[in-house]
Protein backbone atom coordinates (compact mmCIF):
# COMPACT_ATOMS: atom_id res chain seq x y z
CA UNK A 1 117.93 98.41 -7.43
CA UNK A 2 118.07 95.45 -4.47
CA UNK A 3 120.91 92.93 -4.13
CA UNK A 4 120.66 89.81 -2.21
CA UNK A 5 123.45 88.42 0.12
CA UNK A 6 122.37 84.06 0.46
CA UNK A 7 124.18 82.36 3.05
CA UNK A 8 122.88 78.95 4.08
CA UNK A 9 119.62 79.94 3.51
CA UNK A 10 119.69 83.04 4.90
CA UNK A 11 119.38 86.26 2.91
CA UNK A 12 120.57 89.90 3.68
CA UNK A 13 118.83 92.35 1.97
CA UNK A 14 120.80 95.51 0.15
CA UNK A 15 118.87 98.62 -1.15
CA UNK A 16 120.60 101.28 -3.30
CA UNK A 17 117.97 104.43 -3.31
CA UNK A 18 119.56 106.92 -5.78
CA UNK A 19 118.05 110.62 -5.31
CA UNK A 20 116.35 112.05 -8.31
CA UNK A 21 118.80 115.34 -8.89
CA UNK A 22 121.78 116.19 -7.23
CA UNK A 23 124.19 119.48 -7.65
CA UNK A 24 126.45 122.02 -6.86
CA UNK A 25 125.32 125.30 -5.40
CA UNK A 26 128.27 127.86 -5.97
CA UNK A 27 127.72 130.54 -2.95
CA UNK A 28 129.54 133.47 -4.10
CA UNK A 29 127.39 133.47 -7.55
CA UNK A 30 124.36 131.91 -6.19
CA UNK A 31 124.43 129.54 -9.21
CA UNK A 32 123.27 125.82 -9.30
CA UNK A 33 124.53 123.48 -11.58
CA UNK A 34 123.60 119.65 -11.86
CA UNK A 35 125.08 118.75 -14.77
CA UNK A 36 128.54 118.57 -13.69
CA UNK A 37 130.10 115.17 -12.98
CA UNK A 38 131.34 115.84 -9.66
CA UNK A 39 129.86 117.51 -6.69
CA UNK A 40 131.69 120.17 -5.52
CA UNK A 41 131.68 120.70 -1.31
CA UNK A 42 133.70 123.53 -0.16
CA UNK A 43 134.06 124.70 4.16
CA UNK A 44 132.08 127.46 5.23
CA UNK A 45 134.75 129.76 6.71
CA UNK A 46 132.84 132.64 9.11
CA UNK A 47 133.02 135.50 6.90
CA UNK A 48 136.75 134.63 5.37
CA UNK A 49 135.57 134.28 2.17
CA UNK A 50 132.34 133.34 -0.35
CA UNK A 51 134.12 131.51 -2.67
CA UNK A 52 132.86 128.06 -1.90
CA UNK A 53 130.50 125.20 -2.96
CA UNK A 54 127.66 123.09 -1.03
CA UNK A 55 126.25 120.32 -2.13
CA UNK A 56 122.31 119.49 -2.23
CA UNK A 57 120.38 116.17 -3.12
CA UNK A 58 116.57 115.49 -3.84
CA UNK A 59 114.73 112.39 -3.15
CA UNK A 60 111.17 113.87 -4.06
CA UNK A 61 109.04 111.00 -5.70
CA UNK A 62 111.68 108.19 -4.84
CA UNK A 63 110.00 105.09 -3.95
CA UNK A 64 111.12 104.86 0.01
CA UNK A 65 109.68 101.30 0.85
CA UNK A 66 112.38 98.85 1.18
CA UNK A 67 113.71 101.56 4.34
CA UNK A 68 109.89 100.80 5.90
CA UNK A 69 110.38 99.94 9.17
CA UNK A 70 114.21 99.49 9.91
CA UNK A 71 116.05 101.98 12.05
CA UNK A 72 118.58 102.99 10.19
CA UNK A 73 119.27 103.94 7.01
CA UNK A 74 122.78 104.82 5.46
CA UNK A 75 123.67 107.47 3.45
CA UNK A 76 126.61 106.50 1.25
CA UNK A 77 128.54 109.23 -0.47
CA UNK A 78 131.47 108.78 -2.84
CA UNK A 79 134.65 111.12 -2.34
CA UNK A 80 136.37 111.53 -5.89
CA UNK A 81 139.43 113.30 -4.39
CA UNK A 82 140.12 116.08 -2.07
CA UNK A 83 141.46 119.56 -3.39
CA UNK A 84 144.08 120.55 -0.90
CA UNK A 85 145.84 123.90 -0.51
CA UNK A 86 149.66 124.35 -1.70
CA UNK A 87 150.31 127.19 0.29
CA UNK A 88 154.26 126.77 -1.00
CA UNK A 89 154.03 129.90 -2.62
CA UNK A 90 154.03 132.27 0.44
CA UNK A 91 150.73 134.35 1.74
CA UNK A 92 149.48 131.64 3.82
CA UNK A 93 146.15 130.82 4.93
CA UNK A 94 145.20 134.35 3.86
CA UNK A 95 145.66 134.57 0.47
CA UNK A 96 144.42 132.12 -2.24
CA UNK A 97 146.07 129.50 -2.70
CA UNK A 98 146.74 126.84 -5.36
CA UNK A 99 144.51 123.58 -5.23
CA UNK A 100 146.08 120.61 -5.86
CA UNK A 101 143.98 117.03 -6.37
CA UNK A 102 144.48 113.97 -3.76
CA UNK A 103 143.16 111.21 -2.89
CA UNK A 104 143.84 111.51 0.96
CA UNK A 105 143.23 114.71 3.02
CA UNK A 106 140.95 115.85 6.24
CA UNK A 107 137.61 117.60 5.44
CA UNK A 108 134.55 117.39 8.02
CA UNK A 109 130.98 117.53 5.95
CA UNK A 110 127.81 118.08 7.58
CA UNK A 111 124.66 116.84 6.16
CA UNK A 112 121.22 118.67 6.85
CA UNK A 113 118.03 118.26 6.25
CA UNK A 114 116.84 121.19 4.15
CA UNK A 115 113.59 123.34 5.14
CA UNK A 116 111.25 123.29 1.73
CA UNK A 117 113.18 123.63 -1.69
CA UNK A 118 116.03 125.56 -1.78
CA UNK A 119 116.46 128.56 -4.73
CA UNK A 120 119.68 129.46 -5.93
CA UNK A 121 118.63 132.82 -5.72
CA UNK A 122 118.69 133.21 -1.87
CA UNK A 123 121.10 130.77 -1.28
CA UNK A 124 123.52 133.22 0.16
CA UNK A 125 126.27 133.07 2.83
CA UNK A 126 123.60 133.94 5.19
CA UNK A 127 121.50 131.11 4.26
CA UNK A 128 124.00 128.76 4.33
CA UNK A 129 125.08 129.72 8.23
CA UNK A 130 120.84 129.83 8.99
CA UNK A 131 120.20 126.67 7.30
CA UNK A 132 123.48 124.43 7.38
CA UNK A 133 125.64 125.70 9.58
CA UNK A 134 122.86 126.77 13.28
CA UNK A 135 120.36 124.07 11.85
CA UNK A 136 121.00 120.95 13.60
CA UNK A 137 122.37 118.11 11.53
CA UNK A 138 121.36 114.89 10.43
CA UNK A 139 125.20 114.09 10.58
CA UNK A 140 128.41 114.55 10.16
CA UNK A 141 131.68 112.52 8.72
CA UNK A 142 135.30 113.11 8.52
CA UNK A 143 136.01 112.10 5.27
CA UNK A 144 140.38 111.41 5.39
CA UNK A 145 140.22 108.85 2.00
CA UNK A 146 138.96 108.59 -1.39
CA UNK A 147 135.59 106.14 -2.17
CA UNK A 148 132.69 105.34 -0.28
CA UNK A 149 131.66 106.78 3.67
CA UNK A 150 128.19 106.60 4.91
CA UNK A 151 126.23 108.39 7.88
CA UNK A 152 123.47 106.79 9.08
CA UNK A 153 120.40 109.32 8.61
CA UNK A 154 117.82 106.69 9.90
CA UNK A 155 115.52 109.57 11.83
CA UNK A 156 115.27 111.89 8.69
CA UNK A 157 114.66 108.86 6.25
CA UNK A 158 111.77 107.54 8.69
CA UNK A 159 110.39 111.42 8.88
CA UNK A 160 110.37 111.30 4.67
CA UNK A 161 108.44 108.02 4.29
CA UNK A 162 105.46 109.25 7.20
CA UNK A 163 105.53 112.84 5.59
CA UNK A 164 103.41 113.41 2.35
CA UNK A 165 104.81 111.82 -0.66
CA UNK A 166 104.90 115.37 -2.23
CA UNK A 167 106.68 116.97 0.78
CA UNK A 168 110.35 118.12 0.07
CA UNK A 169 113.43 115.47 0.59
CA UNK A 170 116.45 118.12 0.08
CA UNK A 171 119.87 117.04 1.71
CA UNK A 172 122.64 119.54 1.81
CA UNK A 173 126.35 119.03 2.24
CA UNK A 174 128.72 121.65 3.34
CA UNK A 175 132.53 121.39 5.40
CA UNK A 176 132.33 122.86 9.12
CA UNK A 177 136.34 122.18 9.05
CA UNK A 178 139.64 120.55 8.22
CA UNK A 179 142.74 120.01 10.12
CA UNK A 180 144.77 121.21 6.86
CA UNK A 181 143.26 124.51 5.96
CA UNK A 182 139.60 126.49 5.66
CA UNK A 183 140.30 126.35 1.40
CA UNK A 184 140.74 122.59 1.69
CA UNK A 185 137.57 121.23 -0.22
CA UNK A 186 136.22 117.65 -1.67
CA UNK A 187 134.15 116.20 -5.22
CA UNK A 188 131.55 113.92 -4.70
CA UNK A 189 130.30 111.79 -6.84
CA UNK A 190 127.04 111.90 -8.52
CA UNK A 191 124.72 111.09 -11.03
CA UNK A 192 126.62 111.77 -14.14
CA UNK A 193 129.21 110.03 -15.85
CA UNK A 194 132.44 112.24 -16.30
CA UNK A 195 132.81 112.28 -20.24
CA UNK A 196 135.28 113.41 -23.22
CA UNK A 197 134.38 115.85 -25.55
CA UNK A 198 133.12 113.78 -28.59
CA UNK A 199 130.29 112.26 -25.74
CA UNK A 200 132.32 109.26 -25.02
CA UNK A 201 132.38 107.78 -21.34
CA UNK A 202 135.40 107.91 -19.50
CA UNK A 203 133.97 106.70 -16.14
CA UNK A 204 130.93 105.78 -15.32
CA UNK A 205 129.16 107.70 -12.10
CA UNK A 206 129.72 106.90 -8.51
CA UNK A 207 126.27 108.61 -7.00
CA UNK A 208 125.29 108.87 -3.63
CA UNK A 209 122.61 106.54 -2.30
CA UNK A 210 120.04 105.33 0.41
CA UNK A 211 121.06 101.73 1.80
CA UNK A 212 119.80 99.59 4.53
CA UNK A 213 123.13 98.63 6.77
CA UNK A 214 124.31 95.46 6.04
CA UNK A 215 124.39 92.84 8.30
CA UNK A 216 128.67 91.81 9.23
CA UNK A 217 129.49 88.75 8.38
CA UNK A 218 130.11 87.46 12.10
CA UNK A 219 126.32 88.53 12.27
CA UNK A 220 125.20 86.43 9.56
CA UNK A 221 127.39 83.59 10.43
CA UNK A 222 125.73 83.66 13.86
CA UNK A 223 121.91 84.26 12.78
CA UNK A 224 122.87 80.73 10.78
CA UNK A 225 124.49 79.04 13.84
CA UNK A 226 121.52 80.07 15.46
CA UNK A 227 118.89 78.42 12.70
CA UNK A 228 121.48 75.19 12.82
CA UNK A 229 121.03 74.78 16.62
CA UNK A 230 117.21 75.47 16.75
CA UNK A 231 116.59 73.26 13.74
CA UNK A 232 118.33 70.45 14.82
CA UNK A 233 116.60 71.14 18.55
CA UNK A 234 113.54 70.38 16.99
CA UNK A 235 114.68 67.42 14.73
CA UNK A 236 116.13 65.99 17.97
CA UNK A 237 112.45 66.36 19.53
CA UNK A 238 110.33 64.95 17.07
């Protein structure tokens, strides 16, 4: 899908590139779902505990074009709210506490580039530390709000589109921290609308996506003072 931005004759492209599957890989289980309406992303903790989430996202067979060429390219991801520990009840950081929905809260997510196609089957602790946590990162965000945040994943983007169109286009999503506790954990959006038990919509889906940055508006407004000043330049020399 491709919105246009016209301002005095001067457009600003927008691409939204959604991935093909998205999911939830639940680490203690080693079980995938991507059905759910929400992605869950959890912290990895060092060995505290195995009871959390990552997140994964697959752009194999997505048409890539519109990024051809530009330098960046943004990946926008949609926090539904942040599950934050109420650690009220006594027992502290090492016990298990109760998770309680926000909108507002501190969780750092990493986002990597995944090595072939990941298997829920050997998606272990182990393989999260080797392949999220030591591999390096295409970048990282400290999400503090509820709705949209991007990280600008321009070099892996650029690597997809000169790679084989059949070569793998994973992204994972894990937390590497949070200033309120290791159990504090986030829901992304994704592909699937969140709906009641007879089928019916209740909201529609908030997926992540592939964008060109936009241009600011003091950046458009001075691309057109620009054309203004060279077109009347060469009025004024005719």
């Amino acid at each position: 899908m491709i919105f246009a931005l016209q301002f005095e004759g001067l457009r600003a492209a927008t691409v939204e590139i959604k991935p093909t599957a998205d999911g939830q890989l639940y680490v203690a289980f080693q079980s995938y779902n991507d059905t759910s309406s929400s992605i869950n992303v959890g912290q990895y903790t060092s060995g505290l505990n195995i009871h959390y989430y990552v997140g994964l996202a697959n752009w194999a067979g997505v048409d890539l074009s519109p990024l051809q060429g530009s330098t960046s390219a943004n990946l926008n991801v949609y926090v539904q709210e942040f599950l934050v520990p109420d650690l009220s009840g006594g027992g502290g950081t090492t016990s298990q506490p109760n998770l309680v929905s926000s909108s507002a809260g501190n969780f750092v997510m990493k986002v990597v580039a995944l090595p072939g196609t990941p298997t829920a089957a050997s998606m272990n602790d182990a393989w999260v530390k080797t392949n999220m946590i030591d591999a390096p990162g295409v970048g990282s965000v400290t999400l503090t709000t509820s709705g949209y945040a991007t990280v600008n994943i321009g070099n892996t983007a650029a690597n997809w589109i000169s790679a084989s169109v059949d070569a793998p286009r994973w992204l994972g999503f894990v937390g590497t921290g949070s200033a309120i506790s290791p159990y504090t954990s986030i829901k992304l959006g994704t592909l699937e609308d969140v709906r009641a038990l007879d089928g019916s919509t209740i909201s529609y889906a908030n997926p992540m996506y592939l964008s060109i940055p936009e241009p600011s508006v003091p950046g458009l407004l001075g691309c057109a003072l620009i054309s203004f000043v060279l077109g009347c330049r060469k009025r004024l020399k005719v």
